[in-house]
C-alpha atoms as a PDB file:
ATOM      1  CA  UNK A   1      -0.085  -4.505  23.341  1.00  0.00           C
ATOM      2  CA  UNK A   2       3.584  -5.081  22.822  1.00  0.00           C
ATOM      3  CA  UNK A   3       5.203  -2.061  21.153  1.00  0.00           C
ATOM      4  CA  UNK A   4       8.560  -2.996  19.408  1.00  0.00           C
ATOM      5  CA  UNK A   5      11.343  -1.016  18.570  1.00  0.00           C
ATOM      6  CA  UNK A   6      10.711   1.295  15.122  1.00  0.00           C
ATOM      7  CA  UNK A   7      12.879   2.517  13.192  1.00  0.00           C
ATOM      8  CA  UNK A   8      12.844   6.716  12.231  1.00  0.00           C
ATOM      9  CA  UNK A   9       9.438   6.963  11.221  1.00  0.00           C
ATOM     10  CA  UNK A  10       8.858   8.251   7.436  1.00  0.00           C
ATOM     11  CA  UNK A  11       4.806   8.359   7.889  1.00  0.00           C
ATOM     12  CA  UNK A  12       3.761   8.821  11.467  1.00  0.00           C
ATOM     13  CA  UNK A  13      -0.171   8.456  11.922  1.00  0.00           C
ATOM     14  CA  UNK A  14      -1.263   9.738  15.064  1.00  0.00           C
ATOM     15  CA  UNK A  15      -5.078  10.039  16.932  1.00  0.00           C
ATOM     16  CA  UNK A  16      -7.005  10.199  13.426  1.00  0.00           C
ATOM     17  CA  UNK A  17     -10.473   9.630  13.447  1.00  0.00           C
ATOM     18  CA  UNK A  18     -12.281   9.446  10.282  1.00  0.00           C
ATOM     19  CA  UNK A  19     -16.194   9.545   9.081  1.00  0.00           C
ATOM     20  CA  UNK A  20     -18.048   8.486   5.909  1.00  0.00           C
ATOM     21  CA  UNK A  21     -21.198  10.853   6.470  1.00  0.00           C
ATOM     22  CA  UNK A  22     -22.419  10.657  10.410  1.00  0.00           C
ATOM     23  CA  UNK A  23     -20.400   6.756  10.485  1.00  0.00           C
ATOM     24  CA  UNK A  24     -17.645   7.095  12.702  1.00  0.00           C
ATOM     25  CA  UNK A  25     -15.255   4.766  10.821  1.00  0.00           C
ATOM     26  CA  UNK A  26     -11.686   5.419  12.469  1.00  0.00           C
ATOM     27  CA  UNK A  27     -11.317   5.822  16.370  1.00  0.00           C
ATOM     28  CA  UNK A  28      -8.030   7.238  17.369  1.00  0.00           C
ATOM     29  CA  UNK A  29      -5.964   5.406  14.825  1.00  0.00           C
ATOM     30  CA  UNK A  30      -2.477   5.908  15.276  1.00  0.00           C
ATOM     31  CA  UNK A  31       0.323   3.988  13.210  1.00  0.00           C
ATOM     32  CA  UNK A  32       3.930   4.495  12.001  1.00  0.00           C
ATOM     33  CA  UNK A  33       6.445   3.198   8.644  1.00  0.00           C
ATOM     34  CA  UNK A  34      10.264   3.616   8.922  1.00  0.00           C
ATOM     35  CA  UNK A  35      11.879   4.510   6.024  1.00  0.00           C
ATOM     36  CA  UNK A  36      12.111   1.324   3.951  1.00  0.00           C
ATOM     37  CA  UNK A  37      10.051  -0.566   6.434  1.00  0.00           C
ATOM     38  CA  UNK A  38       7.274  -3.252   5.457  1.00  0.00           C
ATOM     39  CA  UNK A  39       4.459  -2.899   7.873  1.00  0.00           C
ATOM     40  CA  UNK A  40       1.621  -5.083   7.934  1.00  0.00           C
ATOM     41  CA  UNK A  41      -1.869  -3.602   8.655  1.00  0.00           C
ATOM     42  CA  UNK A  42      -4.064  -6.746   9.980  1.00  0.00           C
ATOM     43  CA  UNK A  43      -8.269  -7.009  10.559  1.00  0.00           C
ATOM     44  CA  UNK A  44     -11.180  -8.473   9.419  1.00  0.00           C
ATOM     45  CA  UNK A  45     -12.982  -7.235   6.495  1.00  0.00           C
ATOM     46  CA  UNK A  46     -14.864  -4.017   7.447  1.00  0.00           C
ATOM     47  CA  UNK A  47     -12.769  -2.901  10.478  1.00  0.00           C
ATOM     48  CA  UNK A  48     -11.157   0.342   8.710  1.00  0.00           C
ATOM     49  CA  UNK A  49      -8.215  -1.010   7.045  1.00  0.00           C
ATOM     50  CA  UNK A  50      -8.839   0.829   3.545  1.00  0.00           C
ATOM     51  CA  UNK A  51     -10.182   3.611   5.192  1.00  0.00           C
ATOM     52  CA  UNK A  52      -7.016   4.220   6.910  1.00  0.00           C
ATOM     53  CA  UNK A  53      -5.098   3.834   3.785  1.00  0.00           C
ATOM     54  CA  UNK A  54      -7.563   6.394   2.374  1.00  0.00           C
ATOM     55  CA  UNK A  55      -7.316   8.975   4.840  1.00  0.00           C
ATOM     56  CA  UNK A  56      -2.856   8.695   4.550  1.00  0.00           C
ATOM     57  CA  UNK A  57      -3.934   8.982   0.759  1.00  0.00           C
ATOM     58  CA  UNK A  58      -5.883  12.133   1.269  1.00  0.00           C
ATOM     59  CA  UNK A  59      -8.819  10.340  -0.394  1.00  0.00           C
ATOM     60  CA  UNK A  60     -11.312  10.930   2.927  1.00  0.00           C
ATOM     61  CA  UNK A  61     -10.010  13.324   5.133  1.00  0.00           C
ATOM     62  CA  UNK A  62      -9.989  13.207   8.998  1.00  0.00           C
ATOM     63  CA  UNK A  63     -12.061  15.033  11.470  1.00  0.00           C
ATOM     64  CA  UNK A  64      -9.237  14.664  14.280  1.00  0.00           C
ATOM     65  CA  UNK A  65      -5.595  13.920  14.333  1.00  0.00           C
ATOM     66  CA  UNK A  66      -2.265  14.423  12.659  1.00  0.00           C
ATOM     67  CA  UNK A  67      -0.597  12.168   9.738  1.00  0.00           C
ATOM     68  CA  UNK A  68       2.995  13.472   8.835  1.00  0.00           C
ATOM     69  CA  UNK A  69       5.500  12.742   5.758  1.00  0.00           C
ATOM     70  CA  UNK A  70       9.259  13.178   7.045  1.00  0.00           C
ATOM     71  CA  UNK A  71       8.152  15.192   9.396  1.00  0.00           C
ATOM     72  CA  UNK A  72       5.124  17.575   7.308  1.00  0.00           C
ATOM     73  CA  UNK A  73       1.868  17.379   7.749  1.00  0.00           C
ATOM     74  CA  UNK A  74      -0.021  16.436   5.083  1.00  0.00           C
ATOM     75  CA  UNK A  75      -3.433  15.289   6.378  1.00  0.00           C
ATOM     76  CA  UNK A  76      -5.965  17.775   4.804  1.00  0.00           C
ATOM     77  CA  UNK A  77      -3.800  17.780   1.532  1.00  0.00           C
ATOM     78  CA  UNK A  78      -5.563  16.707  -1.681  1.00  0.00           C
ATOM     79  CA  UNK A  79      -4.633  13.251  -2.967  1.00  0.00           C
ATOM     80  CA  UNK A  80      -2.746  14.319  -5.850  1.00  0.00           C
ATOM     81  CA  UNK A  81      -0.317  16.914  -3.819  1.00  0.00           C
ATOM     82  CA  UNK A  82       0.325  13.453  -0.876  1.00  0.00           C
ATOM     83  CA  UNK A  83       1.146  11.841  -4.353  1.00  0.00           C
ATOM     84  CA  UNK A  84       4.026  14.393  -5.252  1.00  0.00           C
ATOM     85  CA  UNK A  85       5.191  14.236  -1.710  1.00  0.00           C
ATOM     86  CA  UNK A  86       6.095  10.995  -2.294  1.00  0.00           C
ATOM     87  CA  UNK A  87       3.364   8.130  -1.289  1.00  0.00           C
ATOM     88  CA  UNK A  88       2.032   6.122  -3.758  1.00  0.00           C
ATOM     89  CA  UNK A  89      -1.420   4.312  -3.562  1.00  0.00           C
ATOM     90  CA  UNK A  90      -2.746   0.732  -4.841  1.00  0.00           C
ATOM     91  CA  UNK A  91      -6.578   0.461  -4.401  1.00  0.00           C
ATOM     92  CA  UNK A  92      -8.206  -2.659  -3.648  1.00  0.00           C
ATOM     93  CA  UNK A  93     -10.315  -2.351  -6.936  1.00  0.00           C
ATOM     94  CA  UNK A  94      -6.916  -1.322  -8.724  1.00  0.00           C
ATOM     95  CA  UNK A  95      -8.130   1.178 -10.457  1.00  0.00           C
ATOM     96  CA  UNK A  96      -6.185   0.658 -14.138  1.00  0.00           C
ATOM     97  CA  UNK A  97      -7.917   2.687 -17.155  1.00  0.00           C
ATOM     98  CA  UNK A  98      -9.725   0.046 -18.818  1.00  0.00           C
ATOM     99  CA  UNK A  99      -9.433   1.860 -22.372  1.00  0.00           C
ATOM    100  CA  UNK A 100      -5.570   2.941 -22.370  1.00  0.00           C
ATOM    101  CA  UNK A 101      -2.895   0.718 -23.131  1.00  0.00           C
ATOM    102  CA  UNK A 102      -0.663  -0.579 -20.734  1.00  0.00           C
ATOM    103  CA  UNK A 103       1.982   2.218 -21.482  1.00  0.00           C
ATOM    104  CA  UNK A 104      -0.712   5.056 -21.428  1.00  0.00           C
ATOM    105  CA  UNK A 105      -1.338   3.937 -17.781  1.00  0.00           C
ATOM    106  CA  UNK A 106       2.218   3.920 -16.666  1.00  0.00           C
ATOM    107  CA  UNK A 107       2.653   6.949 -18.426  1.00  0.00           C
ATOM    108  CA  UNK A 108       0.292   8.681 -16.141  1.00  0.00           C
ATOM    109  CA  UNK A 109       2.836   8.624 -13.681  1.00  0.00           C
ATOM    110  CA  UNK A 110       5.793   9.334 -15.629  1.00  0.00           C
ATOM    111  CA  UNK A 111       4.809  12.545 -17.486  1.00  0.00           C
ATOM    112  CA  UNK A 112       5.158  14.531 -14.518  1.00  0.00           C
ATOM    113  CA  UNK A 113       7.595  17.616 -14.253  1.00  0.00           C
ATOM    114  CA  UNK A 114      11.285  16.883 -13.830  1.00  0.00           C
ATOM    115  CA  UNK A 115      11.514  13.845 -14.822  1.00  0.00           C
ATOM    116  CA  UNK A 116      13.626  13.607 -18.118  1.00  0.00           C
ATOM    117  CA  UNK A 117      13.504  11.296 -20.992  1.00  0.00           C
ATOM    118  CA  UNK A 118      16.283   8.962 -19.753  1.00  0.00           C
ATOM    119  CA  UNK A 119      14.992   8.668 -16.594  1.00  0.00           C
ATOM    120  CA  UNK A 120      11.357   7.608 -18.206  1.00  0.00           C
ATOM    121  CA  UNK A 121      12.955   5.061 -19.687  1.00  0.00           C
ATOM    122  CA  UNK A 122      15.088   3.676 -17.056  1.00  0.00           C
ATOM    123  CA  UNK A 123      11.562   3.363 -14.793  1.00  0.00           C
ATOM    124  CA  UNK A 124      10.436   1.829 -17.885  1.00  0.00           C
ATOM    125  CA  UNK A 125      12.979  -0.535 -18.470  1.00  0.00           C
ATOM    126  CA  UNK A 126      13.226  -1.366 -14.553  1.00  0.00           C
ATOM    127  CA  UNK A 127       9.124  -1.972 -14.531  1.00  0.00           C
ATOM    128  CA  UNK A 128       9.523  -4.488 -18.024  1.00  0.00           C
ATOM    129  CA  UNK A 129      11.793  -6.321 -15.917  1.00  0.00           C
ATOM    130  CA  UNK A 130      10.066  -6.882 -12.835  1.00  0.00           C
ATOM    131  CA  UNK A 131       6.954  -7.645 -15.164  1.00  0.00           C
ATOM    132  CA  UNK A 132       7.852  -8.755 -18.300  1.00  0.00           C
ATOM    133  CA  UNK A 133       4.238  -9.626 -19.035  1.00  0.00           C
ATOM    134  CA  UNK A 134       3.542  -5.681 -19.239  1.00  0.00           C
ATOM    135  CA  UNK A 135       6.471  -4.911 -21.560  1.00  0.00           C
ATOM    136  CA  UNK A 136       4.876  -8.059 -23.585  1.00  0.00           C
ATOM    137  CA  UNK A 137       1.321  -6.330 -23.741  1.00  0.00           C
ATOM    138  CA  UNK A 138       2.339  -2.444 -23.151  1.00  0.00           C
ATOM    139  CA  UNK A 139       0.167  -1.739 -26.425  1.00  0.00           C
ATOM    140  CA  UNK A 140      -3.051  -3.803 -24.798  1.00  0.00           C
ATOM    141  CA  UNK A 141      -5.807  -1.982 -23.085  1.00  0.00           C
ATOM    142  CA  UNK A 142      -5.699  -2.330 -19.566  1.00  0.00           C
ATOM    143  CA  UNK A 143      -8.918  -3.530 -19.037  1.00  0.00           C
ATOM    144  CA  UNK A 144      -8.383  -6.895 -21.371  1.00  0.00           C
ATOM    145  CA  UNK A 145      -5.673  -8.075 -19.108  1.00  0.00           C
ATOM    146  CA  UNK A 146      -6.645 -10.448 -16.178  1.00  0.00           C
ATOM    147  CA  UNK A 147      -6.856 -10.129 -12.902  1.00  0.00           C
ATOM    148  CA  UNK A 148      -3.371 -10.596 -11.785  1.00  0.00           C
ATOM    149  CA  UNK A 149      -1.618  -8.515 -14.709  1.00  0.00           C
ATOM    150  CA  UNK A 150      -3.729  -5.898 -13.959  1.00  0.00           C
ATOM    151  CA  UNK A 151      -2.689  -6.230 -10.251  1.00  0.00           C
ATOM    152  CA  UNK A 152       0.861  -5.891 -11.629  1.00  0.00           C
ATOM    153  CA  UNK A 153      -0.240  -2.992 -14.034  1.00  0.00           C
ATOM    154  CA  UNK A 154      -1.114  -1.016 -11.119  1.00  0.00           C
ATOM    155  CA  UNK A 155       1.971  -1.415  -8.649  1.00  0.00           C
ATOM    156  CA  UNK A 156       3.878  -0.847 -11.916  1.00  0.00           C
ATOM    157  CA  UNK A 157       2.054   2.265 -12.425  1.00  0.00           C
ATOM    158  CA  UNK A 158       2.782   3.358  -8.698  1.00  0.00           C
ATOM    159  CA  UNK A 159       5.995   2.379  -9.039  1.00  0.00           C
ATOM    160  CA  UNK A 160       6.400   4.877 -12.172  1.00  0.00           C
ATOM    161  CA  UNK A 161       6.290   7.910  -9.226  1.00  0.00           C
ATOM    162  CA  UNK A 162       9.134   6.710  -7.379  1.00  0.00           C
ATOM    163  CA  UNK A 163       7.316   6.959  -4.139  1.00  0.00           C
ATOM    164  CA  UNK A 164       9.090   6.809  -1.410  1.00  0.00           C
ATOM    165  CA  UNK A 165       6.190   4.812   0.501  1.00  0.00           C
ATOM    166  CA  UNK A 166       3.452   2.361  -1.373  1.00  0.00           C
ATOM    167  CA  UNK A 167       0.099   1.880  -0.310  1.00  0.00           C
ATOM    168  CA  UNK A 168      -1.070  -1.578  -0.320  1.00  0.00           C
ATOM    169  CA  UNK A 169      -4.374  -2.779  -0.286  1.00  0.00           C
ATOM    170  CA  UNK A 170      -5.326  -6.456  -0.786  1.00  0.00           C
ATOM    171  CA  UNK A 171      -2.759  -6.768  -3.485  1.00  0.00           C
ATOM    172  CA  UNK A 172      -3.337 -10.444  -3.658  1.00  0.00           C
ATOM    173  CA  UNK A 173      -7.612 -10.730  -3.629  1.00  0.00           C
ATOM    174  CA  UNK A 174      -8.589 -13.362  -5.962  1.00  0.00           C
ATOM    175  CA  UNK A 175      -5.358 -13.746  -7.268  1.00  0.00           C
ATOM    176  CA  UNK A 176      -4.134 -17.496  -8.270  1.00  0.00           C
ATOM    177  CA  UNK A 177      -1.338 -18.819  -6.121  1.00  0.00           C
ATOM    178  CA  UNK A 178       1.483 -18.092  -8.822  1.00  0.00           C
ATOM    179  CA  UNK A 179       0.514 -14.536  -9.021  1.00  0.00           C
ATOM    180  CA  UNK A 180       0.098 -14.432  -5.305  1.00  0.00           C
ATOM    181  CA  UNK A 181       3.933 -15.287  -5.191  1.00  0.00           C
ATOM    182  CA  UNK A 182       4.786 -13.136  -7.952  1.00  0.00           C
ATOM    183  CA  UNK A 183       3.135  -9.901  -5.698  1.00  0.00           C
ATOM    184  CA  UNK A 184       4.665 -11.713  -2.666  1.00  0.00           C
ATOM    185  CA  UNK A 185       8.165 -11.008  -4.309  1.00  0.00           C
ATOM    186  CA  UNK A 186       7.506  -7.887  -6.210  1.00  0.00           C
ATOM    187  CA  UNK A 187       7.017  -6.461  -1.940  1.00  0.00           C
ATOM    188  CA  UNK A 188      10.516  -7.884  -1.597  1.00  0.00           C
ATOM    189  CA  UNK A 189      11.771  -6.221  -4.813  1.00  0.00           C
ATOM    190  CA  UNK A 190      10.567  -2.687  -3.484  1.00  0.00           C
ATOM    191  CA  UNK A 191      11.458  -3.172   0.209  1.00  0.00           C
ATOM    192  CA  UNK A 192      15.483  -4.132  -0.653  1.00  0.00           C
ATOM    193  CA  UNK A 193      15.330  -0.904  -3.009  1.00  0.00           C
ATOM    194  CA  UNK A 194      14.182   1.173  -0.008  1.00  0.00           C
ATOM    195  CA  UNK A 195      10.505   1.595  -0.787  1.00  0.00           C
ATOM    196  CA  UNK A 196       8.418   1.359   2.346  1.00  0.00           C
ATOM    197  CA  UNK A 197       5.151  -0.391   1.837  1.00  0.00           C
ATOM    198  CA  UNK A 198       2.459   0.298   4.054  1.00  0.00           C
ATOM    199  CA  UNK A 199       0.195  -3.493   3.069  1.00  0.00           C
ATOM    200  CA  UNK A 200      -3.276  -4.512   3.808  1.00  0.00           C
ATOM    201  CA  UNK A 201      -3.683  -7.965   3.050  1.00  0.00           C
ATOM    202  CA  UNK A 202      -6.489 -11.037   4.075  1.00  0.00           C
ATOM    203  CA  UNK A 203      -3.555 -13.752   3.936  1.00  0.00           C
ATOM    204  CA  UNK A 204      -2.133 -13.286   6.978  1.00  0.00           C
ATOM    205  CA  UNK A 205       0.795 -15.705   6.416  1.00  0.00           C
ATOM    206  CA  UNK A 206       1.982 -13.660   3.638  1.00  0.00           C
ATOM    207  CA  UNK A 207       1.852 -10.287   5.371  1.00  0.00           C
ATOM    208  CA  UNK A 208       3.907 -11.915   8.442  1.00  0.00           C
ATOM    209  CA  UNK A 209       6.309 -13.218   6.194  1.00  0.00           C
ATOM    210  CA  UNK A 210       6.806 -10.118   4.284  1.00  0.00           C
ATOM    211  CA  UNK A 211       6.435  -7.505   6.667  1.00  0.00           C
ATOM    212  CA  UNK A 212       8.441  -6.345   9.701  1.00  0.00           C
ATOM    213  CA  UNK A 213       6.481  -5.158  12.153  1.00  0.00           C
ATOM    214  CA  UNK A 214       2.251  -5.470  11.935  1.00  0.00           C
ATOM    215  CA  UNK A 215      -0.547  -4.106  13.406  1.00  0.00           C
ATOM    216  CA  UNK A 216      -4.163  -5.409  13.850  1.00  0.00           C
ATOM    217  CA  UNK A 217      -7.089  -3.354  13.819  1.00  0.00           C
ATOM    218  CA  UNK A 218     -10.654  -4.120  15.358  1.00  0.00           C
ATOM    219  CA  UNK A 219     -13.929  -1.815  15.006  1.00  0.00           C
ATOM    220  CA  UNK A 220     -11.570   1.422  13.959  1.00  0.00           C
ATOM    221  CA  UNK A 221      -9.186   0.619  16.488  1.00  0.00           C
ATOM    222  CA  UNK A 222      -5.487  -0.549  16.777  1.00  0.00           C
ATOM    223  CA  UNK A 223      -5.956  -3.351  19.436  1.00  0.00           C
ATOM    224  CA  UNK A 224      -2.655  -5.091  18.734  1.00  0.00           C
ATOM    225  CA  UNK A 225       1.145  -4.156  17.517  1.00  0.00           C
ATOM    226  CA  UNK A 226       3.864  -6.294  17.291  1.00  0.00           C
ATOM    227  CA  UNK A 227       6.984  -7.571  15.725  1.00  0.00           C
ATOM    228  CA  UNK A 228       6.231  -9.587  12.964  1.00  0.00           C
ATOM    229  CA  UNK A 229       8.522 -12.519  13.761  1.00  0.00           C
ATOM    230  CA  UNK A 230       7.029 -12.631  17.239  1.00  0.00           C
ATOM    231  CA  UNK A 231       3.691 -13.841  15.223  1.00  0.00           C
ATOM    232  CA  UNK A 232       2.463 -16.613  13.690  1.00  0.00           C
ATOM    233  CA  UNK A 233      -0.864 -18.126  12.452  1.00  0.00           C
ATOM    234  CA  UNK A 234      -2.818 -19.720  15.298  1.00  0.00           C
ATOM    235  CA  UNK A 235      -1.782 -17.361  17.802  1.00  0.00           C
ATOM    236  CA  UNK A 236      -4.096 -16.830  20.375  1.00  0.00           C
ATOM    237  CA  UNK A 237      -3.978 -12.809  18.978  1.00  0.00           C
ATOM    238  CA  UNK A 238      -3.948 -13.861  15.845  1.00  0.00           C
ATOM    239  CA  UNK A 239      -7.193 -16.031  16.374  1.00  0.00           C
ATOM    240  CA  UNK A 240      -9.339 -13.980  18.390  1.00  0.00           C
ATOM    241  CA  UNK A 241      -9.339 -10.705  15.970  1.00  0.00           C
ATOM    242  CA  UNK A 242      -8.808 -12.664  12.741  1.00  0.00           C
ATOM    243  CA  UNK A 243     -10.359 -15.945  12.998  1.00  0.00           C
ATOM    244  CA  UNK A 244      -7.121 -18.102  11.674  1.00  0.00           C
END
């Protein structure tokens, strides 16, 4: 395993091992994301991916090891505390309330305390132009929008906590190819801002191109960690723990 040259870690994940019931689902994981870093999180379906992006999120908490924010520790913390810290989380299943509007679901990030009116609306006005479809439909129920708007509703939502790290998962799943490359530059968007974006993702070429530094994972294990530009698809790596 080649082990490239990180920059000052925000999230450091070290030795976690996590369990769903008696299922030993994480062995040992151990992971890092510089500040304003895109890292790539790489593995078959089933291998722990979300689970580790759970376990950050304080969603399923581990039996063993540390995860640290700047520093704290955080792993034990319920979700919504790891949320004020300053790490925001986009399920695979996305999660938007189906019955509120699109502004009642970015609003449950914004009415939080200390953040004043102007600054709602300048998160507002900075999500609306990113997406302009949401500022189009902000009075629309979340659950009438497709699949890809809602994909937008909920990094828009995330966005709405000014995280200082965004959890990724599958952002692009059954998304059409346009939407695919709007997410693909919406990652861009957040990384030249400074937002670090931990991303699981199935297409690999995507996650290579957008991401600095990756890791691959196989059975709850990190078996492979490299610089992103040193990989490409059809690697002999690349082939033998993802198939491509």
């Amino acid at each position: 395993m080649t082990t490239p040259d990180t920059p000052s870690s925000l999230v450091a994940v070290d030795g976690i091992h996590t369990y769903y019931g008696k299922s030993h689902i994480l062995h040992g994981v151990s992971l890092t994301v510089g500040r304003g870093e895109v890292v790539g999180l790489l593995g078959r379906n089933g291998v722990g991916k979300s689970t580790t992006l759970k376990t950050i999120m304080g969603l399923v908490q581990p039996r063993q090891g540390t995860i640290m924010l700047e520093g704290q520790a955080i792993a034990g913390l319920a979700a919504h505390k790891v949320a004020q810290r300053g790490i925001g989380y986009v399920p695979e299943d996305r999660r938007v309330f189906r019955l509120l509007t699109v502004m009642e679901n970015l609003r449950t990030g914004l009415d939080r305390p200390g953040v004043t009116e102007q600054r709602k609306q300048e998160l507002l006005d900075k999500v609306f132009a990113y997406f302009p479809v949401l500022g189009e439909r902000r009075n629309q129920a979340g659950g009438t929008l497709s699949g890809g708007e809602q994909q937008m509703l909920a990094i828009a939502r995330a966005m709405m906590l000014e995280p200082k790290i965004i959890l990724l998962d599958e952002p692009t799943e059954g998304l059409m190819p346009r939407m695919v490359s709007q997410i693909r530059q919406i990652i861009d968007v957040l990384h030249n801002e400074g937002v670090a974006i931990l991303l699981v993702e199935q297409n690999v070429p995507m996650t290579l191109e957008a991401s600095q530094r990756v890791y691959i994972m196989e059975k709850g294990v990190i078996r492979h960690h490299a610089a992103a530009s040193e990989l490409k698809v059809g690697d002999e790596v690349i082939r033998q723990y993802l198939g491509v």
